[in-house]
PDB file of N, CA and C in Angstrom:
ATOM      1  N   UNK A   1     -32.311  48.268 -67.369  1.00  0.00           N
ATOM      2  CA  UNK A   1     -32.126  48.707 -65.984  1.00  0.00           C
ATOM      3  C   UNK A   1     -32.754  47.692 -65.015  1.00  0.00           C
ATOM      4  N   UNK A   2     -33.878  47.429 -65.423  1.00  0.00           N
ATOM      5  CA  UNK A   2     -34.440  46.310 -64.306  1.00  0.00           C
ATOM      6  C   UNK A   2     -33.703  45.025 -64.564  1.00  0.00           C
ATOM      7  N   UNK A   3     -33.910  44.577 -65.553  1.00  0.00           N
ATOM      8  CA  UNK A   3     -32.549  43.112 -66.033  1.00  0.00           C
ATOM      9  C   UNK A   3     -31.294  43.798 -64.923  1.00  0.00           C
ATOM     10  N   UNK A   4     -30.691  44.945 -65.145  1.00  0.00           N
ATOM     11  CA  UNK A   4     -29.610  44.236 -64.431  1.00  0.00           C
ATOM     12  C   UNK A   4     -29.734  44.621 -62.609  1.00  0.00           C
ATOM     13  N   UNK A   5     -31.130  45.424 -62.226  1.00  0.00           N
ATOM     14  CA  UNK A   5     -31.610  45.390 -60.668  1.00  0.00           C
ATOM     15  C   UNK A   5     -31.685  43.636 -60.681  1.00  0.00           C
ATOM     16  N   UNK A   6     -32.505  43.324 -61.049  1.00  0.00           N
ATOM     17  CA  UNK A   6     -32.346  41.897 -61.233  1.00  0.00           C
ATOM     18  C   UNK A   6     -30.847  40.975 -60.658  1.00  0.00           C
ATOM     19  N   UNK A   7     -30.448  41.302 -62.022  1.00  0.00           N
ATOM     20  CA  UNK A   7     -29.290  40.410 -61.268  1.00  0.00           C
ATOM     21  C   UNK A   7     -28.414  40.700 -60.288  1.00  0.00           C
ATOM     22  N   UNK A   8     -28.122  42.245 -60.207  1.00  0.00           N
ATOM     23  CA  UNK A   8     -27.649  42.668 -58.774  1.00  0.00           C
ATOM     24  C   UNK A   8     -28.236  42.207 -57.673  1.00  0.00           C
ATOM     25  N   UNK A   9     -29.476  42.324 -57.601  1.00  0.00           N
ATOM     26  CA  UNK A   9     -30.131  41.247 -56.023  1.00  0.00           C
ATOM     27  C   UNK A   9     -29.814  40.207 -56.304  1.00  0.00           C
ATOM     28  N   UNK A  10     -29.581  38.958 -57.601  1.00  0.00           N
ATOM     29  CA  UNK A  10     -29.631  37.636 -57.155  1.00  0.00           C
ATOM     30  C   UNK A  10     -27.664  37.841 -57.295  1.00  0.00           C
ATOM     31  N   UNK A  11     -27.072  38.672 -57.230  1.00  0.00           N
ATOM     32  CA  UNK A  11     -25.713  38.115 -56.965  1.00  0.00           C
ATOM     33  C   UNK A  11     -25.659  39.076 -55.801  1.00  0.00           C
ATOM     34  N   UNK A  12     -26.461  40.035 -54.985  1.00  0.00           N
ATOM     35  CA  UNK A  12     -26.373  40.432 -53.181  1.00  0.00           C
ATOM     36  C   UNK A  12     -26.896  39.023 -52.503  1.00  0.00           C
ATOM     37  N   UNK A  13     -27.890  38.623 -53.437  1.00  0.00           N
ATOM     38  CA  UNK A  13     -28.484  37.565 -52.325  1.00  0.00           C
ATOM     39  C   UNK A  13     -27.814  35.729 -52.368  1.00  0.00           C
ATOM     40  N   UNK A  14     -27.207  35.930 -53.264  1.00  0.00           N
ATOM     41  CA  UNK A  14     -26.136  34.645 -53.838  1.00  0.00           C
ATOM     42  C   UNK A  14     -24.988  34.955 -52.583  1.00  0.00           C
ATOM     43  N   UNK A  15     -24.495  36.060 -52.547  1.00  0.00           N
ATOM     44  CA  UNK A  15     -23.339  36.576 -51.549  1.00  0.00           C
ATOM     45  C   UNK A  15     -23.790  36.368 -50.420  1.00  0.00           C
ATOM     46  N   UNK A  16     -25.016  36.863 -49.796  1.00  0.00           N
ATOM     47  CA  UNK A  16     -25.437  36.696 -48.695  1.00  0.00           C
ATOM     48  C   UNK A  16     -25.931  34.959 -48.445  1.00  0.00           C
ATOM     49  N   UNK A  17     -26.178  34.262 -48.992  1.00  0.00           N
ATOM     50  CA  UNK A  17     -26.148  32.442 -49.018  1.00  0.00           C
ATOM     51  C   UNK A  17     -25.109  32.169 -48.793  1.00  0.00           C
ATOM     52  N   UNK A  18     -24.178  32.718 -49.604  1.00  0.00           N
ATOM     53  CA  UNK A  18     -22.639  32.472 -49.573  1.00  0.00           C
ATOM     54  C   UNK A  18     -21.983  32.616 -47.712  1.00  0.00           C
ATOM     55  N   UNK A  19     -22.029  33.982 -47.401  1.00  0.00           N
ATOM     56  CA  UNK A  19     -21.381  34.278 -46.064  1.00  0.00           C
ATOM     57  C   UNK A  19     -22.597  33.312 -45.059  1.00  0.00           C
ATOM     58  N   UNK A  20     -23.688  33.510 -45.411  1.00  0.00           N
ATOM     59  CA  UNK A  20     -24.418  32.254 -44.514  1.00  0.00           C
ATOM     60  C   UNK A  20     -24.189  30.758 -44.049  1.00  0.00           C
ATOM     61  N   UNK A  21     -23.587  30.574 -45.497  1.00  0.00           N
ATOM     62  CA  UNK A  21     -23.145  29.318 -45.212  1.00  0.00           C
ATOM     63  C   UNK A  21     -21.714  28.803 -44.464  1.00  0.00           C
ATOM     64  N   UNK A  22     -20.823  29.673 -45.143  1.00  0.00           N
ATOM     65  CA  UNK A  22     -19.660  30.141 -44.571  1.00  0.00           C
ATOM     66  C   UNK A  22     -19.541  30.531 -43.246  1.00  0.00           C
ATOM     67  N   UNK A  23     -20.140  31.268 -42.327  1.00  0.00           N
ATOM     68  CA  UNK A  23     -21.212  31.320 -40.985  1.00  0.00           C
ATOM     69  C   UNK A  23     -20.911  30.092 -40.466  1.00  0.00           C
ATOM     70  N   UNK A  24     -22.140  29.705 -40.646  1.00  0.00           N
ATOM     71  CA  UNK A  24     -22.424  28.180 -40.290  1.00  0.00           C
ATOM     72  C   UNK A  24     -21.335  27.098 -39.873  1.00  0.00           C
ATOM     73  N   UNK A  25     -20.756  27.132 -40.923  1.00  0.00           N
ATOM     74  CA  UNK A  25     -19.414  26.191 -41.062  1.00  0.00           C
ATOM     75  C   UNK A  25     -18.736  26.444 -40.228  1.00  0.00           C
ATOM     76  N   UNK A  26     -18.366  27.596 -40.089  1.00  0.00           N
ATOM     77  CA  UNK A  26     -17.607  28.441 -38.920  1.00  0.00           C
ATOM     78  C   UNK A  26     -18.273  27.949 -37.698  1.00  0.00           C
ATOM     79  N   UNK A  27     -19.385  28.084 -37.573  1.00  0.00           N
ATOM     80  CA  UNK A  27     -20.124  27.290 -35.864  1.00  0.00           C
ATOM     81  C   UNK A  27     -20.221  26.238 -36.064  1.00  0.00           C
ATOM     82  N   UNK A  28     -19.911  25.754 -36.657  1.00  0.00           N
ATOM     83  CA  UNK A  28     -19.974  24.254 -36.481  1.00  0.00           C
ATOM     84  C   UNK A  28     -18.796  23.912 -36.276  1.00  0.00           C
ATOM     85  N   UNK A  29     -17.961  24.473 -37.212  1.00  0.00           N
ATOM     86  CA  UNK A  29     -16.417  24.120 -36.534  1.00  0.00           C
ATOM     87  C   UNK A  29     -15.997  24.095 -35.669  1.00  0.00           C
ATOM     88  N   UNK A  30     -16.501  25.639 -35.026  1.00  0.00           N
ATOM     89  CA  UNK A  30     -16.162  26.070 -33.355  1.00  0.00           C
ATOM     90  C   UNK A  30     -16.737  24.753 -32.847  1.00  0.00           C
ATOM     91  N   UNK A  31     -17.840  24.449 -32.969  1.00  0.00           N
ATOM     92  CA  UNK A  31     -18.714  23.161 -31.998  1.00  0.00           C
ATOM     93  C   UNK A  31     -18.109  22.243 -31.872  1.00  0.00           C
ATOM     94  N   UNK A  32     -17.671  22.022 -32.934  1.00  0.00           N
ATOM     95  CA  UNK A  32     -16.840  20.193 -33.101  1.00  0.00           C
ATOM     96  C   UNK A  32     -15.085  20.634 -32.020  1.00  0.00           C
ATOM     97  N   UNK A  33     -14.579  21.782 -32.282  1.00  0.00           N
ATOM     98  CA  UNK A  33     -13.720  21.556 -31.658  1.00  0.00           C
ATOM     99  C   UNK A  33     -13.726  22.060 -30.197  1.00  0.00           C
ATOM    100  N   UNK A  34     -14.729  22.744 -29.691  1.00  0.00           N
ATOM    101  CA  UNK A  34     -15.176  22.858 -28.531  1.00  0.00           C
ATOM    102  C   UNK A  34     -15.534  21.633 -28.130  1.00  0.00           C
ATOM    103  N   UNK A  35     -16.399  20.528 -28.636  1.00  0.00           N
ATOM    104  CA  UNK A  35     -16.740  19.491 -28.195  1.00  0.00           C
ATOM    105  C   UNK A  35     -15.442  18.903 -28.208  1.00  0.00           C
ATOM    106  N   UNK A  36     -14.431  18.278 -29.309  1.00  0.00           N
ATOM    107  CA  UNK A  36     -13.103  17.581 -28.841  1.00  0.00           C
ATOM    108  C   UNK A  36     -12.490  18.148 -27.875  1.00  0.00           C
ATOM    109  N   UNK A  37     -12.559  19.194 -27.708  1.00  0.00           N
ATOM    110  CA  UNK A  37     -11.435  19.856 -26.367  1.00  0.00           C
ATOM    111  C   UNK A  37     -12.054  19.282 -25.199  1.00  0.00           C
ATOM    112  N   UNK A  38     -13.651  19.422 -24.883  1.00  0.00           N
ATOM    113  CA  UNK A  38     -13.980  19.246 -23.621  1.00  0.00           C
ATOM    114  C   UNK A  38     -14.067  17.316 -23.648  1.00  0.00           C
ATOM    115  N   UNK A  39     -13.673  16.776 -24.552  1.00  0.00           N
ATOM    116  CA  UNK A  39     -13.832  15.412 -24.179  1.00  0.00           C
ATOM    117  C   UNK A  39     -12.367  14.876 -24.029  1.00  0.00           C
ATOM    118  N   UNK A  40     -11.473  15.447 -24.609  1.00  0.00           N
ATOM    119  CA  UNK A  40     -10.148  15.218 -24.077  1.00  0.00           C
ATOM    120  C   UNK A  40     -10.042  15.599 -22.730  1.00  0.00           C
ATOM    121  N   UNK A  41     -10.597  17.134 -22.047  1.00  0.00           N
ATOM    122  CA  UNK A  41     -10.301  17.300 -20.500  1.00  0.00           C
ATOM    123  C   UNK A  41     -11.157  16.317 -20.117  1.00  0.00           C
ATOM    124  N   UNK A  42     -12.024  15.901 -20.302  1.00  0.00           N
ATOM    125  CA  UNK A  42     -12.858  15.183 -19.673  1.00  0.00           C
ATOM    126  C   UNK A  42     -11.946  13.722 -19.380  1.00  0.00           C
ATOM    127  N   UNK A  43     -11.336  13.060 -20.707  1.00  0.00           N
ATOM    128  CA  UNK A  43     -10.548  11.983 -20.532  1.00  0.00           C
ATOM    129  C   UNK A  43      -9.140  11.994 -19.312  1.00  0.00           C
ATOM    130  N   UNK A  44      -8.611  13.364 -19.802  1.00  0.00           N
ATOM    131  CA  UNK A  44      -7.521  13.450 -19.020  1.00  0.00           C
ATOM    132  C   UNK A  44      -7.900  13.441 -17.272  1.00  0.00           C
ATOM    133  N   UNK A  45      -8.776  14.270 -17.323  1.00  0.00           N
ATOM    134  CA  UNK A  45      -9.075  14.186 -15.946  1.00  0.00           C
ATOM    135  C   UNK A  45      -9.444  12.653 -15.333  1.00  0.00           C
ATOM    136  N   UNK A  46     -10.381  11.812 -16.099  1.00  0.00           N
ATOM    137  CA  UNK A  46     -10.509  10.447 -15.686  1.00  0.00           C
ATOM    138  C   UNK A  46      -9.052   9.927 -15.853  1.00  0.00           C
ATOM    139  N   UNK A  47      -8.582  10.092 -16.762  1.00  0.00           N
ATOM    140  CA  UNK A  47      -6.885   9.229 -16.418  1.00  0.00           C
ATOM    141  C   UNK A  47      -6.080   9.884 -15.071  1.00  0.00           C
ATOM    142  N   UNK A  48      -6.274  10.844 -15.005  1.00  0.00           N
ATOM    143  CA  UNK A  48      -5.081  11.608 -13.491  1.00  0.00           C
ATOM    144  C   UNK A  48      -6.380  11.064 -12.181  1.00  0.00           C
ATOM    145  N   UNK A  49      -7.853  11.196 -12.267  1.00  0.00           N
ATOM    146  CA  UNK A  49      -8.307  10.347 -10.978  1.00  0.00           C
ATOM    147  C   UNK A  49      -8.040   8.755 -10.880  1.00  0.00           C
ATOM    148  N   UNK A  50      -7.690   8.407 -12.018  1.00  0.00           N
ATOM    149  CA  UNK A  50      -7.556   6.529 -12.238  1.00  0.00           C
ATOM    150  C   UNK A  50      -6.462   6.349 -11.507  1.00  0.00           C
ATOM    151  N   UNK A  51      -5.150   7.432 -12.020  1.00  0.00           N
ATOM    152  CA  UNK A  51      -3.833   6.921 -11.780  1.00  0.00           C
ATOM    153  C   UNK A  51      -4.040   7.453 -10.223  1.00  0.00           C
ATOM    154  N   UNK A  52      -4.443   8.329 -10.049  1.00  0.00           N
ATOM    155  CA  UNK A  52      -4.819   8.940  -8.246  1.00  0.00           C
ATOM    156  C   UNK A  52      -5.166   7.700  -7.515  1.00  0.00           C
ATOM    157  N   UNK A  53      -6.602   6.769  -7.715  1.00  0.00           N
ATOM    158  CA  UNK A  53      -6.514   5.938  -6.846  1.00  0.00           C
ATOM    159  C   UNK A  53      -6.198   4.802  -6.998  1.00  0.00           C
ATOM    160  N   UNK A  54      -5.360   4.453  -8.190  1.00  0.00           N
ATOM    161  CA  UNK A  54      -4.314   3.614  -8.657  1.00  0.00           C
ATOM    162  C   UNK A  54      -2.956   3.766  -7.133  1.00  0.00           C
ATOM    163  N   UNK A  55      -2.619   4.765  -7.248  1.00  0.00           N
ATOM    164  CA  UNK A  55      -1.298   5.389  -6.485  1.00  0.00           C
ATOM    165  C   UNK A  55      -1.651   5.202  -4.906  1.00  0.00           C
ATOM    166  N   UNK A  56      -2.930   5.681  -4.678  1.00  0.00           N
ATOM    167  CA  UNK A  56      -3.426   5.559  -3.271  1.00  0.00           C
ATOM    168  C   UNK A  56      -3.920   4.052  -2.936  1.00  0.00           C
ATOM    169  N   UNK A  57      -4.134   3.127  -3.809  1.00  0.00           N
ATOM    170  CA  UNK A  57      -4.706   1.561  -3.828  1.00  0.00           C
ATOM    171  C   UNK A  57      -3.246   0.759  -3.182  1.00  0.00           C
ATOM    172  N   UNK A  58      -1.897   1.356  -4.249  1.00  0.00           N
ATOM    173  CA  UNK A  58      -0.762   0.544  -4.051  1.00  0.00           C
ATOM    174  C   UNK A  58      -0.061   1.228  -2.780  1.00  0.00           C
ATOM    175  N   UNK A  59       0.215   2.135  -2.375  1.00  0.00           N
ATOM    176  CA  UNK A  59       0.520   2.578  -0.782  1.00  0.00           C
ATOM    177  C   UNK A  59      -0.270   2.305   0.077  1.00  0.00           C
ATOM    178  N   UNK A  60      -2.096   1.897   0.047  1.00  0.00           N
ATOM    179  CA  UNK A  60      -2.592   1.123   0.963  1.00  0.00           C
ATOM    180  C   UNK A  60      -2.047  -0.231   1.111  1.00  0.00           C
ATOM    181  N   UNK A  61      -1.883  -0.739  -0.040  1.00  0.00           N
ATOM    182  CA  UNK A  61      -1.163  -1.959   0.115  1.00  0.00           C
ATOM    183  C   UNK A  61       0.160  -1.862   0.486  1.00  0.00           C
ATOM    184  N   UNK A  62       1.216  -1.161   0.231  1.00  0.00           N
ATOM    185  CA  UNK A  62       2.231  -1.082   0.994  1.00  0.00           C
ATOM    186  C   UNK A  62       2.415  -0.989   2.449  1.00  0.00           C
ATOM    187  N   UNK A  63       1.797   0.119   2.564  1.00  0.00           N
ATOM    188  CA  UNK A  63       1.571   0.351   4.299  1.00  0.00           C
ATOM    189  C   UNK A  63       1.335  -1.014   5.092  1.00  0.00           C
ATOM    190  N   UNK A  64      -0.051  -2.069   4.312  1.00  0.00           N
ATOM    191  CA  UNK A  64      -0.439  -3.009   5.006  1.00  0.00           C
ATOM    192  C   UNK A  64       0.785  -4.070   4.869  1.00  0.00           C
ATOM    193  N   UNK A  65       1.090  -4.072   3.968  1.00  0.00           N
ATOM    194  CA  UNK A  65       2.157  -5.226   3.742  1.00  0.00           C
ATOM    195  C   UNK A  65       3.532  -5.114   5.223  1.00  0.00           C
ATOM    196  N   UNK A  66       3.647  -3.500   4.941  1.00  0.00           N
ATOM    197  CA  UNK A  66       4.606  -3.321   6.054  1.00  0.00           C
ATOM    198  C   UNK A  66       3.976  -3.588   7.268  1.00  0.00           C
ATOM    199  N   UNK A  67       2.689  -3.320   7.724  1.00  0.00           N
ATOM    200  CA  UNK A  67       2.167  -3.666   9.127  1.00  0.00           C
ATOM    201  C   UNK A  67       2.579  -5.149   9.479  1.00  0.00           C
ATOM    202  N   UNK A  68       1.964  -5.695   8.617  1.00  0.00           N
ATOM    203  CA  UNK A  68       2.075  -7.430   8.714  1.00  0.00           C
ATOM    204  C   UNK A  68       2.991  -7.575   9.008  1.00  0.00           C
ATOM    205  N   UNK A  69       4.468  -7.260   8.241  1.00  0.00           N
ATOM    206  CA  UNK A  69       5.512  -7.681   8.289  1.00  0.00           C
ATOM    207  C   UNK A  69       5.895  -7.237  10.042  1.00  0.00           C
ATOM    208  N   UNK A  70       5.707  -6.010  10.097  1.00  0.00           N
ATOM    209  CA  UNK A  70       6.115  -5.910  11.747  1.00  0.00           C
ATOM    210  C   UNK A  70       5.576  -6.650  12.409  1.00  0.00           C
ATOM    211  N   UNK A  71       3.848  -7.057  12.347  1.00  0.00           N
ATOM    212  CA  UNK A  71       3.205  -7.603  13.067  1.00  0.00           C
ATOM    213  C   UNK A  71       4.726  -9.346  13.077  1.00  0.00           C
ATOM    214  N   UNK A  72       4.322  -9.865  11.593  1.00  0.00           N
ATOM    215  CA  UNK A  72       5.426 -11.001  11.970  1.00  0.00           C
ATOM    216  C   UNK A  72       6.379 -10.621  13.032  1.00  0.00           C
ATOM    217  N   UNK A  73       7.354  -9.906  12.527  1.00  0.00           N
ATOM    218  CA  UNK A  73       8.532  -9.755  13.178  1.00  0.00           C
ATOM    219  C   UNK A  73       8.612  -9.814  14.760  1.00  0.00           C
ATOM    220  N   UNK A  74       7.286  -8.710  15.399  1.00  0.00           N
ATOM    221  CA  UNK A  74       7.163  -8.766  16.791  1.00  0.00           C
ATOM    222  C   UNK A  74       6.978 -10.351  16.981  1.00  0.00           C
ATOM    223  N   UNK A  75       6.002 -10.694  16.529  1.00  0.00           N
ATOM    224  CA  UNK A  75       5.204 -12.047  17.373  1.00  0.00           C
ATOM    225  C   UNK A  75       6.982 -13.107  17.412  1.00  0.00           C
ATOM    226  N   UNK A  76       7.702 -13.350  16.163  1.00  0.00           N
ATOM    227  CA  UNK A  76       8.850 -13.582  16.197  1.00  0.00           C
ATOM    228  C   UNK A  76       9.752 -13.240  17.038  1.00  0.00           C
ATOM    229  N   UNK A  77      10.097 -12.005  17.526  1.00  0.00           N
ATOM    230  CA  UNK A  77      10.867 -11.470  18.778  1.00  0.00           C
ATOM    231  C   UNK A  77      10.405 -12.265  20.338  1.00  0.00           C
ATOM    232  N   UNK A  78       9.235 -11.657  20.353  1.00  0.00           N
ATOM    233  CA  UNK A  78       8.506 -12.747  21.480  1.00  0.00           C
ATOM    234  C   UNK A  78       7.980 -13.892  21.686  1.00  0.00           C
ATOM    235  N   UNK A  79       8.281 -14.925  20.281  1.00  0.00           N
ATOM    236  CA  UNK A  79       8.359 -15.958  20.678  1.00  0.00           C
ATOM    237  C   UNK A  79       9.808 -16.377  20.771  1.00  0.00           C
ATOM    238  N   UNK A  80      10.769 -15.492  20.253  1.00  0.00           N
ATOM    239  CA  UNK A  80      12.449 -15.823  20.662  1.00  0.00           C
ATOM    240  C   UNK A  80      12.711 -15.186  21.904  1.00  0.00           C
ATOM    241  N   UNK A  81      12.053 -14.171  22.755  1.00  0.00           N
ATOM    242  CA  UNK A  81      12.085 -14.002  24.550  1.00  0.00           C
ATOM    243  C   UNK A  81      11.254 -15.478  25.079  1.00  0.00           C
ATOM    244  N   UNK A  82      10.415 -16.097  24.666  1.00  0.00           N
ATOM    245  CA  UNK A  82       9.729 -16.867  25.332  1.00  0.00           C
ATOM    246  C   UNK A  82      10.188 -18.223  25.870  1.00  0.00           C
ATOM    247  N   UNK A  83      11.101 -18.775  24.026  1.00  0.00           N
ATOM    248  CA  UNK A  83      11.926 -19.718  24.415  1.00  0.00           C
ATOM    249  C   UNK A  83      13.183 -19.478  25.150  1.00  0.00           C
ATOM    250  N   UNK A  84      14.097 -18.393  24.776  1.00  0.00           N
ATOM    251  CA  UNK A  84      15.041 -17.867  25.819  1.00  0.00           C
ATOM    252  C   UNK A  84      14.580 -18.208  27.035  1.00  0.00           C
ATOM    253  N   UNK A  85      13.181 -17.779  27.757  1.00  0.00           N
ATOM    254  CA  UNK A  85      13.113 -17.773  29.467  1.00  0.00           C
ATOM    255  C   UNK A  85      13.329 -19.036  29.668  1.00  0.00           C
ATOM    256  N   UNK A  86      12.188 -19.475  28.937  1.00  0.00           N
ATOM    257  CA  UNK A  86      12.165 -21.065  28.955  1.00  0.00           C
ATOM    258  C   UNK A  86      13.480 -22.281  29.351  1.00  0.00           C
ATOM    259  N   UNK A  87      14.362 -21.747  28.223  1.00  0.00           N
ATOM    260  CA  UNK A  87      15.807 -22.301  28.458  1.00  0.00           C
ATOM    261  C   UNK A  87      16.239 -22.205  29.682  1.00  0.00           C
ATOM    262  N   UNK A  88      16.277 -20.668  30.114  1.00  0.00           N
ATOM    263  CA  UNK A  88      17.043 -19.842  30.912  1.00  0.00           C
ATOM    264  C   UNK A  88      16.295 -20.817  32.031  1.00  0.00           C
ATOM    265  N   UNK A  89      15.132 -21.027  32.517  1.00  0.00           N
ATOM    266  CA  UNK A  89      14.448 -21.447  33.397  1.00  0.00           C
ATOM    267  C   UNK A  89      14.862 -23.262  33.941  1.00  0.00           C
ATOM    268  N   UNK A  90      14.867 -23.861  32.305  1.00  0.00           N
ATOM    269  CA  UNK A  90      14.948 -25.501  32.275  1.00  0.00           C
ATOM    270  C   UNK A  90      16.741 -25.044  33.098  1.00  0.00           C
ATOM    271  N   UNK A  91      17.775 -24.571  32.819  1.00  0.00           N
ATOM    272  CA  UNK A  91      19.021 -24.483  33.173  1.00  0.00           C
ATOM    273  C   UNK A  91      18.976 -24.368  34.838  1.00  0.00           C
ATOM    274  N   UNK A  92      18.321 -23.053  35.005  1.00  0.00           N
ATOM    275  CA  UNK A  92      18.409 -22.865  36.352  1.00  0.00           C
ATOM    276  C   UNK A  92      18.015 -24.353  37.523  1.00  0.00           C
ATOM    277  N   UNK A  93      16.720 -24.402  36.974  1.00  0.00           N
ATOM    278  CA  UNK A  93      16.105 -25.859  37.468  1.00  0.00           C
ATOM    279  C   UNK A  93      17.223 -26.940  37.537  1.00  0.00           C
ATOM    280  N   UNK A  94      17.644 -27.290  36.589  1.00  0.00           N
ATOM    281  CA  UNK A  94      18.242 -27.942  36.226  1.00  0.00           C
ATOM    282  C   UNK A  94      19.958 -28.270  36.850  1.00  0.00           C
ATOM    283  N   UNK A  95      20.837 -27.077  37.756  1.00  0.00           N
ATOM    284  CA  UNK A  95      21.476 -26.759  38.610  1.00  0.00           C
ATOM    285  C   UNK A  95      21.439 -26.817  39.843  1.00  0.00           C
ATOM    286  N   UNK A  96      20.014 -26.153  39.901  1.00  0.00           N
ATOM    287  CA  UNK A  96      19.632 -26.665  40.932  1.00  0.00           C
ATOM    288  C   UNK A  96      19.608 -27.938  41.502  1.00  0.00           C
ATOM    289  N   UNK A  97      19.003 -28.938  40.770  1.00  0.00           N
ATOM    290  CA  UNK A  97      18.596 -29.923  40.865  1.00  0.00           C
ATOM    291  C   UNK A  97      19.983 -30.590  41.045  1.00  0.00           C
ATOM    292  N   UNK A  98      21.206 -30.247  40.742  1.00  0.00           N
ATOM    293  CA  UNK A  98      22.744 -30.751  40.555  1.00  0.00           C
ATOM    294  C   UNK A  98      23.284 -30.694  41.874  1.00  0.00           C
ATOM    295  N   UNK A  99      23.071 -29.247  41.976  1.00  0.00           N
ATOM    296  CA  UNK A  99      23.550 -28.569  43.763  1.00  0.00           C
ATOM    297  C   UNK A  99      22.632 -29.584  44.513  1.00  0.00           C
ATOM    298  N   UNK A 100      21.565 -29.704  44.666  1.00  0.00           N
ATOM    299  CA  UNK A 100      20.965 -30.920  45.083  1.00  0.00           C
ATOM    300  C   UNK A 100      21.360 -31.985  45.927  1.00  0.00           C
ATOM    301  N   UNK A 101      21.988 -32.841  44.434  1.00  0.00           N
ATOM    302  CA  UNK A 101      22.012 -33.682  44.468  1.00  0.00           C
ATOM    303  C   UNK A 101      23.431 -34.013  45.202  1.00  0.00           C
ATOM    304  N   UNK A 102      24.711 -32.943  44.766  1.00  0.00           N
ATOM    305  CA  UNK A 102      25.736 -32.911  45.276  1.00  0.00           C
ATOM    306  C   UNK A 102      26.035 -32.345  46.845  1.00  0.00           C
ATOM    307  N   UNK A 103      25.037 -32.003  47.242  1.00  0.00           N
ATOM    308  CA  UNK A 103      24.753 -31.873  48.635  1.00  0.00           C
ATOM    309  C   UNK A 103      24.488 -33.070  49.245  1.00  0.00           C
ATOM    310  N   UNK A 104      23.332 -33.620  48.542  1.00  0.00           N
ATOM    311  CA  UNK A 104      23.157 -35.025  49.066  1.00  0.00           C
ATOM    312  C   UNK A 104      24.104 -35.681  49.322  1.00  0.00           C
ATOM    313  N   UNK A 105      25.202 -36.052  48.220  1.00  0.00           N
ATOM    314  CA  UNK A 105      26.083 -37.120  47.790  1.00  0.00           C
ATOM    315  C   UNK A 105      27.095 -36.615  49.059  1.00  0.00           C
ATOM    316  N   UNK A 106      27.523 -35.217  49.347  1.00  0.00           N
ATOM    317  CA  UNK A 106      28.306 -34.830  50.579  1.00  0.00           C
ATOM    318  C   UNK A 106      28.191 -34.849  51.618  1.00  0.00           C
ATOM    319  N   UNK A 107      26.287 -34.999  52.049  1.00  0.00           N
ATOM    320  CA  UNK A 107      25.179 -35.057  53.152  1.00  0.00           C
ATOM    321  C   UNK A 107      26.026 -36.599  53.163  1.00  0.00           C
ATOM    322  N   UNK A 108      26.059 -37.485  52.263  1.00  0.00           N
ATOM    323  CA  UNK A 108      25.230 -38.755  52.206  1.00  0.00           C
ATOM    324  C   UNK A 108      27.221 -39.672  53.042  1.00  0.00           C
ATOM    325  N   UNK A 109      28.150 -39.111  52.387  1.00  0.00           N
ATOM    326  CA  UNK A 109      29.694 -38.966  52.119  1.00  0.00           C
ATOM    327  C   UNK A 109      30.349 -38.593  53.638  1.00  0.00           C
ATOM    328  N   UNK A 110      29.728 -37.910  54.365  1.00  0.00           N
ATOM    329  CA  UNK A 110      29.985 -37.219  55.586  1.00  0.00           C
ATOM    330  C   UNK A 110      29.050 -38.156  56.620  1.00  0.00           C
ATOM    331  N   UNK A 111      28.199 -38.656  56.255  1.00  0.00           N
ATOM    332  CA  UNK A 111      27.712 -39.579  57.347  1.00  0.00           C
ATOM    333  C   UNK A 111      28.238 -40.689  57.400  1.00  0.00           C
ATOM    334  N   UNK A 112      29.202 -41.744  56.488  1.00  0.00           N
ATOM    335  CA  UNK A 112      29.540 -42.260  56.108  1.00  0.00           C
ATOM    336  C   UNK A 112      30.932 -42.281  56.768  1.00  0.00           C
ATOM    337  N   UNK A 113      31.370 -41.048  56.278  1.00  0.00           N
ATOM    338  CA  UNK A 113      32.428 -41.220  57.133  1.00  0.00           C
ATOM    339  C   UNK A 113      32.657 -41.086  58.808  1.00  0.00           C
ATOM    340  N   UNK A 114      31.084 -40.665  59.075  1.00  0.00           N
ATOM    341  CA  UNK A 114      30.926 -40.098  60.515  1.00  0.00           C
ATOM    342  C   UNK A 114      31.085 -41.455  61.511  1.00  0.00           C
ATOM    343  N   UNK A 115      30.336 -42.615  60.060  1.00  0.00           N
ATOM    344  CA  UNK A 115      30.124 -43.778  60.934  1.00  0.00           C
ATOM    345  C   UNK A 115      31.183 -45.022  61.162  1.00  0.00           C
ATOM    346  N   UNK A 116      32.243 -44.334  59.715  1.00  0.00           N
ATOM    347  CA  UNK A 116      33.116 -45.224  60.107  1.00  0.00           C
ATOM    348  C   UNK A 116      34.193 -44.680  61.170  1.00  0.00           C
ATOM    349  N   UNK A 117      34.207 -43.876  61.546  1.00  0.00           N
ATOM    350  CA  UNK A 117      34.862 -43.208  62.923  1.00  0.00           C
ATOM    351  C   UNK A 117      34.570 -43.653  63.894  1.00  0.00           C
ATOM    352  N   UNK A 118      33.558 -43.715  64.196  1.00  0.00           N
ATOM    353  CA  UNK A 118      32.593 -44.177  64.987  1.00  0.00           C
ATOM    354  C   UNK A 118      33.036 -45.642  65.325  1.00  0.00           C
ATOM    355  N   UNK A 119      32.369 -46.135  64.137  1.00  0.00           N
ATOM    356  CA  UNK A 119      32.951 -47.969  64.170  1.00  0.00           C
ATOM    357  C   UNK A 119      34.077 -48.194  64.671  1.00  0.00           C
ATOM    358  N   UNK A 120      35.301 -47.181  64.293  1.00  0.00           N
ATOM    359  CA  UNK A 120      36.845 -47.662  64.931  1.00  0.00           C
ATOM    360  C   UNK A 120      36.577 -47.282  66.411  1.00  0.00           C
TER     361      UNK A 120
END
């Protein structure tokens, strides 16, 4: 009777080592894959903020690229009004200076003939 009290406790307490260990394993398992889960969100989240100011880096640069480009374009517009006046200005002058001269030549044409009238 005691021989087999005996071995009934060392195979309750063999069982109970047994589910102990079995236990264990079990939390540890949970741990390890609680820990992989939270280091994958952890990754994912650093990849979606990377690509975030990845996305916001290249539309700053777009935006600026487009400023510039207008900026060109204006300064281009107004330096093509500038030479336009310019032209527009050398022409006018330049007519002027014709009417001028063909006034003169009619000023000059009319006295000429005033004097040869005169002379006869």
């Amino acid at each position: 009777e005691r021989l087999e009290k005996e071995r009934l406790e060392k195979e309750r307490l063999e069982k109970e080592r047994l589910e102990k260990e079995r236990l264990e394993k079990e939390r540890l398992e949970k741990e390890r894959l609680e820990k992989e889960r939270l280091e994958k969100e952890r990754l994912e989240k650093e990849r979606l903020e990377k690509e975030r100011l990845e996305k916001e880096r290249l539309e700053k640069e777009r935006l600026e690229q487009e400023r510039l480009e207008q900026e060109r374009l204006e300064k281009e517009r107004l330096e093509q009004e500038r030479l336009e006046r310019e032209r527009l200005e050398r022409e006018r002058l330049e007519q002027e200076r014709q009417e001028r001269e063909r006034l003169e030549r009619e000023r000059l044409e009319q006295e000429r003939q005033e004097r040869e009238r005169l002379e006869r």
